[in-house]
N, C-alpha and C. Protein backbone atom coordinates (compact mmCIF):
# COMPACT_ATOMS: atom_id res chain seq x y z
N UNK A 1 52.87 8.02 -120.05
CA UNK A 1 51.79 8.03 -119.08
C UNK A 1 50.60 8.71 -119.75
N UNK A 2 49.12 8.15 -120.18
CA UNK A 2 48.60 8.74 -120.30
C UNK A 2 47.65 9.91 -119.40
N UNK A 3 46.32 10.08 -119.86
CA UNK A 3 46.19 11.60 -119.37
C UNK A 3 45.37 10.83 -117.50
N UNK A 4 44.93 9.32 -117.87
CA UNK A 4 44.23 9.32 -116.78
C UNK A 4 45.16 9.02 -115.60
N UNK A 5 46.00 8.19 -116.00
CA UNK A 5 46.97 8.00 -115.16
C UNK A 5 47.83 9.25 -113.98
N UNK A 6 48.01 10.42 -115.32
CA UNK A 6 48.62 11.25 -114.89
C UNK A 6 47.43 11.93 -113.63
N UNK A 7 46.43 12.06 -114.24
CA UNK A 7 45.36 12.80 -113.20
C UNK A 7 45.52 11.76 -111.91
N UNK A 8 45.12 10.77 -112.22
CA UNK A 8 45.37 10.44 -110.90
C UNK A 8 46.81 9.83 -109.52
N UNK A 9 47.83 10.06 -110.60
CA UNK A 9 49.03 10.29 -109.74
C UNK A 9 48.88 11.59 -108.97
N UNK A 10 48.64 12.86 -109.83
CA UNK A 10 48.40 14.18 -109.46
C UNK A 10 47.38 14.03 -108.02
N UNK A 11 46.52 13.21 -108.21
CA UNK A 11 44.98 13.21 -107.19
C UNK A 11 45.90 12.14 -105.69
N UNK A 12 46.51 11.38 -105.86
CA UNK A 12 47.22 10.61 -105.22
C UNK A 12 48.26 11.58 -104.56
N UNK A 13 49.08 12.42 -105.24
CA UNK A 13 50.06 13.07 -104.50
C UNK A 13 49.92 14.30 -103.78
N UNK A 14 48.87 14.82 -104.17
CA UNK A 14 49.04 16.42 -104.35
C UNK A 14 47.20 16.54 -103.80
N UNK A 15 46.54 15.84 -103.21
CA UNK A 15 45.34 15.81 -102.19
C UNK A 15 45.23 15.11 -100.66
N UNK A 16 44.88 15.91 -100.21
CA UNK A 16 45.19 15.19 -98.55
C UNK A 16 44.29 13.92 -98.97
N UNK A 17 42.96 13.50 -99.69
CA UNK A 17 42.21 12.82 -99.76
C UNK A 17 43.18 11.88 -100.48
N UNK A 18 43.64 11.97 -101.32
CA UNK A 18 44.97 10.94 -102.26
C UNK A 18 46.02 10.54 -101.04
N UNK A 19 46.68 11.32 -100.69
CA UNK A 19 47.73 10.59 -99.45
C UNK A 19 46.94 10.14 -98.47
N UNK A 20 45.73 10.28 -97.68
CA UNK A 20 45.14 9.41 -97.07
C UNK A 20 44.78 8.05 -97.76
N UNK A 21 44.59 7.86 -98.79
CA UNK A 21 43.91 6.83 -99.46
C UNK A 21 45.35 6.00 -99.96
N UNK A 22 46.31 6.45 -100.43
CA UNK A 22 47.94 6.15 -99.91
C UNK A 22 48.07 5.17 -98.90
N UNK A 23 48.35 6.29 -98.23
CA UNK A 23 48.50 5.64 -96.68
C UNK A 23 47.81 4.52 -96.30
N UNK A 24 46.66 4.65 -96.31
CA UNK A 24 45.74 3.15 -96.32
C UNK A 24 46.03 2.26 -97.23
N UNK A 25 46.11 2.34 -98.02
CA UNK A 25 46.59 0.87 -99.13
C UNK A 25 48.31 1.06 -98.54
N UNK A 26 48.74 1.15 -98.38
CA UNK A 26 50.23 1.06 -97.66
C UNK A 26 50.55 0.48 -96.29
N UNK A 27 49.35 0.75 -95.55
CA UNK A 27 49.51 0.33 -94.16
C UNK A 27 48.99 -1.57 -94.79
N UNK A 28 47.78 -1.11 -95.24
CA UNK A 28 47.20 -2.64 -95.31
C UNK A 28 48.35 -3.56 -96.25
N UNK A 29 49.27 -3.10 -97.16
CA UNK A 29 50.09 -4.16 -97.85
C UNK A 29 51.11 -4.36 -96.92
N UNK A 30 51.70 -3.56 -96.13
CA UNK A 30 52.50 -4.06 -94.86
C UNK A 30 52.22 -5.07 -93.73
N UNK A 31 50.91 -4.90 -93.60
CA UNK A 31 50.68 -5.85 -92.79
C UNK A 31 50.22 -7.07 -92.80
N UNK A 32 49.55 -7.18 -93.71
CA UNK A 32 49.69 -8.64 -95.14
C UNK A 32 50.95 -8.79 -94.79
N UNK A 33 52.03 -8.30 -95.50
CA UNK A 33 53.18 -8.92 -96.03
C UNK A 33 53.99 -8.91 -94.37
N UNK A 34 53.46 -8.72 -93.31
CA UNK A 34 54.41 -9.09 -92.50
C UNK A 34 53.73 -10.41 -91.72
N UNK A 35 52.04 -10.70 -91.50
CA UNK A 35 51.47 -11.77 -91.36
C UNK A 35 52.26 -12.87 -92.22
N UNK A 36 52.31 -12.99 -93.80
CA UNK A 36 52.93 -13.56 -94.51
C UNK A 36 53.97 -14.04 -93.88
N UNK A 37 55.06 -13.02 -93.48
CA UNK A 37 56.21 -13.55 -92.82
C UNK A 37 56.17 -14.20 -91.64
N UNK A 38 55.29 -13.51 -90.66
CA UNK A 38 54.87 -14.58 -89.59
C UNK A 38 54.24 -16.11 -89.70
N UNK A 39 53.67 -16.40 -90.84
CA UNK A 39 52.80 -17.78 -91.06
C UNK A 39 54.40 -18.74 -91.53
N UNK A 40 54.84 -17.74 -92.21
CA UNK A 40 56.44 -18.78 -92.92
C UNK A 40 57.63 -19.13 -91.74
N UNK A 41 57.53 -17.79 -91.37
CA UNK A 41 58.57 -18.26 -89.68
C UNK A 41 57.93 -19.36 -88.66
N UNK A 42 56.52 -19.41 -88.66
CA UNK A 42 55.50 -20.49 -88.00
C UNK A 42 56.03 -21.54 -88.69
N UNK A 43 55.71 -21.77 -89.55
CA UNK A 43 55.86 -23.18 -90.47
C UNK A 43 57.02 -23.64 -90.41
N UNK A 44 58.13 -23.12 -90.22
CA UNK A 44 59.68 -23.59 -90.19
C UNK A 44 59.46 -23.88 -89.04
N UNK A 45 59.54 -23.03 -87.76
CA UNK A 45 59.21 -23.34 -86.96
C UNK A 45 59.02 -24.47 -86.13
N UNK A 46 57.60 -25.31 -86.97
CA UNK A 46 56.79 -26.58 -86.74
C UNK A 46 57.46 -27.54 -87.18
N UNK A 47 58.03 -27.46 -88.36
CA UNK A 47 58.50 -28.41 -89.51
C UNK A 47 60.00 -28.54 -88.76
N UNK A 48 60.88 -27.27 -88.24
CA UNK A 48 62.01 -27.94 -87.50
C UNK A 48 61.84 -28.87 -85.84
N UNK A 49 60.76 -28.60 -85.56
CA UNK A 49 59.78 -29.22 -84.40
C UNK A 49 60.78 -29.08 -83.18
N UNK A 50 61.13 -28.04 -82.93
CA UNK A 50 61.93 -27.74 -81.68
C UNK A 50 61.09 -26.70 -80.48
N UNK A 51 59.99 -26.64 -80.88
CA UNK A 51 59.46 -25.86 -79.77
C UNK A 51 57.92 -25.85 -79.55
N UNK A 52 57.22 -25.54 -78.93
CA UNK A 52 55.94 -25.70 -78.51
C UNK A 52 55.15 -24.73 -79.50
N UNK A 53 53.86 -25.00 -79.49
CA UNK A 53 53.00 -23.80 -80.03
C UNK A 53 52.75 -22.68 -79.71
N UNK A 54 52.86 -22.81 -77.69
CA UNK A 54 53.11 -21.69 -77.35
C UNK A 54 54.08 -20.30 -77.68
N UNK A 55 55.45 -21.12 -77.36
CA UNK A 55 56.15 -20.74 -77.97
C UNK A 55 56.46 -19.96 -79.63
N UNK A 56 55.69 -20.80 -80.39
CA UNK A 56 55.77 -20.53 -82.13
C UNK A 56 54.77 -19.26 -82.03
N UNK A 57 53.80 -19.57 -80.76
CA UNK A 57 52.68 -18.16 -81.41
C UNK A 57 53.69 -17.03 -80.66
N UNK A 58 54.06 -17.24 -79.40
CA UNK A 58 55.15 -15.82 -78.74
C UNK A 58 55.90 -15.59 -79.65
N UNK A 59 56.97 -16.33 -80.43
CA UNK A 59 57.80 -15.46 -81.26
C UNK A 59 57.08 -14.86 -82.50
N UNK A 60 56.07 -15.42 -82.91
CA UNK A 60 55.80 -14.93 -84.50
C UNK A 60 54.56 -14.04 -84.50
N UNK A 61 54.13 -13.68 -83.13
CA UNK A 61 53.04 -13.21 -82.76
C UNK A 61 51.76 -13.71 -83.47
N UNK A 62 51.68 -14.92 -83.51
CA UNK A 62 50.66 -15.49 -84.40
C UNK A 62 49.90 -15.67 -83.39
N UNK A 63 48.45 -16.48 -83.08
CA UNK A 63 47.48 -16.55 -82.14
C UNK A 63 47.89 -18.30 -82.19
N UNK A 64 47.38 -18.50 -80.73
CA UNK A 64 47.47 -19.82 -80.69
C UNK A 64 46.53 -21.03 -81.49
N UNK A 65 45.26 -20.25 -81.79
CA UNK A 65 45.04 -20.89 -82.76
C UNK A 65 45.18 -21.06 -84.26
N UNK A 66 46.04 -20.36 -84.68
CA UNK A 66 46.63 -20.12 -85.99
C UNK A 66 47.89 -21.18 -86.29
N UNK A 67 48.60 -20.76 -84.95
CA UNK A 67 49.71 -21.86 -84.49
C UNK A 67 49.56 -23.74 -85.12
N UNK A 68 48.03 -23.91 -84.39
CA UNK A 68 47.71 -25.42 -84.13
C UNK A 68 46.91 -25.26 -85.18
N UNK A 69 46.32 -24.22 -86.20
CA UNK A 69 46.08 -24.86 -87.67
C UNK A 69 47.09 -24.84 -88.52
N UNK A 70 48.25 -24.60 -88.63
CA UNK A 70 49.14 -24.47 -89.15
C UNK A 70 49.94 -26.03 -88.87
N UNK A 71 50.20 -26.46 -87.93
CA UNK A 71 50.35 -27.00 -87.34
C UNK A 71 49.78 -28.66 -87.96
N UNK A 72 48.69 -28.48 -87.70
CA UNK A 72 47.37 -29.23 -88.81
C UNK A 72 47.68 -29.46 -89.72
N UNK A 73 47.70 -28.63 -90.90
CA UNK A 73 47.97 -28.35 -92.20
C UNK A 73 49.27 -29.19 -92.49
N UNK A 74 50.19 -28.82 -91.73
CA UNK A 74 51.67 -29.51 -91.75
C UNK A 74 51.98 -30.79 -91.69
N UNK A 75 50.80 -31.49 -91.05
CA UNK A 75 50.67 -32.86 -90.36
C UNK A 75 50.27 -33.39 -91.35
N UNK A 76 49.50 -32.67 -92.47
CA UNK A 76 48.48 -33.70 -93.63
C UNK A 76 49.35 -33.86 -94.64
């Protein structure tokens, strides 16, 4: 590890300003990566064509219009 690296693991762990700034890039890659999972559970979803859009946006908490572009997309 060099020296900058190390400084700023140190600035990352060991500053309330570093674990806040943490925390924020942590919250935001979680919630990416769980949208992600919601657009892929959508798409099966559509593609097994057993249920409404309504429906696809209630379980995956997607918006209904996300649903019917997805939806779209699938059709082309």
């Amino acid at each position: 590890m060099n020296l900058c690296t190390a400084e700023r693991t140190r600035y990352l762990k060991e500053t309330d300003e570093g674990r806040d700034t943490m925390c924020t890039i942590m919250d935001k890659a979680l919630k990416e990566t769980a949208k992600e999972v919601s657009i892929n559970i959508a798409k099966n979803l559509i593609r097994m064509g057993n249920d409404t859009h309504e429906q696809i946006a209630e379980a995956t908490g997607l918006t209904l219009e996300e649903v019917k572009k997805l939806a779209g997309q699938a059709a082309s």
